[in-house]
Protein backbone atom coordinates (compact mmCIF):
# COMPACT_ATOMS: atom_id res chain seq x y z
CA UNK A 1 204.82 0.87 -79.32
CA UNK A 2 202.59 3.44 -80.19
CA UNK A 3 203.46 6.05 -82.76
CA UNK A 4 199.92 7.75 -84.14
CA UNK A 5 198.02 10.47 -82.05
CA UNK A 6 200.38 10.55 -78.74
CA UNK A 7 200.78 13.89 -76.89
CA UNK A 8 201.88 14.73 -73.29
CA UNK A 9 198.58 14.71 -72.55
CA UNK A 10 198.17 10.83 -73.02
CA UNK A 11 201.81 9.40 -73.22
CA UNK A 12 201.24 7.95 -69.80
CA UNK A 13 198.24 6.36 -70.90
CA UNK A 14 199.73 4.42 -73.85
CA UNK A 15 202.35 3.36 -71.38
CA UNK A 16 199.59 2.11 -68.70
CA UNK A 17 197.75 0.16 -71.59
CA UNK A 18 200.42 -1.81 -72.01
CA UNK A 19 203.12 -0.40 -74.79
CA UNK A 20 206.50 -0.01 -73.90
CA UNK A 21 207.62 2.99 -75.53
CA UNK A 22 205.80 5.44 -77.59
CA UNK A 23 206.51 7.90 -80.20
CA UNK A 24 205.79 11.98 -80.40
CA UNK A 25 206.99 13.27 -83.49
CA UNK A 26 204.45 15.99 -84.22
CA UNK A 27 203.60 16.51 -80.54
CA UNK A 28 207.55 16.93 -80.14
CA UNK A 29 209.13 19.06 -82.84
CA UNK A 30 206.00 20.49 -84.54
CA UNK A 31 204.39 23.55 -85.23
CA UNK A 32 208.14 25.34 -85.96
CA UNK A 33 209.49 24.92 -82.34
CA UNK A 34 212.88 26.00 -81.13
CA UNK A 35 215.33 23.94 -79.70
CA UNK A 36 214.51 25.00 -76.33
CA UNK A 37 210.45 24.32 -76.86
CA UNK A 38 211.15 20.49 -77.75
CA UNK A 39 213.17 20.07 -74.93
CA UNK A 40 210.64 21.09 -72.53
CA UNK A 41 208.12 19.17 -74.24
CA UNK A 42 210.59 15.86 -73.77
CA UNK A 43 210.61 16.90 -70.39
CA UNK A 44 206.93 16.80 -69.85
CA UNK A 45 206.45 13.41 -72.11
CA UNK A 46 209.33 11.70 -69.67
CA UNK A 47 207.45 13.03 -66.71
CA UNK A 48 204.20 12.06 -67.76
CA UNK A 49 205.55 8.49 -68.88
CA UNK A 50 207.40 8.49 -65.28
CA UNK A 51 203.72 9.21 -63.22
CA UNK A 52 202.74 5.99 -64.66
C-alpha cells in the first residue's frame, strides 16, 4: 500500500504496479476543500483505480 506522493493522476498506476490499496490524504482533503470538493476528488481516485 502506498501512502507518499499519490494523486488522481497516478492512483491507477500504484494499483497496476502491484499495491493493493493506496492512500490520498493531501491529494484528498487538502488545500482547505469543502465537503463537496473531496467527494469529487474520491470520485475521480475510485475511477481512476477502477480503469486499471
Amino acid at each position: 500500500m502506498s501512502t507518499s506522493s499519490v494523486n488522481v493522476d497516478n492512483a491507477g498506476e500504484w494499483i497496476r504496479l502491484g499495491c493493493v490499496a493506496v492512500g490520498a490524504g493531501g491529494a484528498l482533503t487538502g488545500g482547505g476543500k469543502t465537503a463537496d470538493e473531496i467527494t469529487e476528488m474520491a470520485q475521480k481516485f475510485i475511477a481512476a483505480v477502477k480503469a486499471v
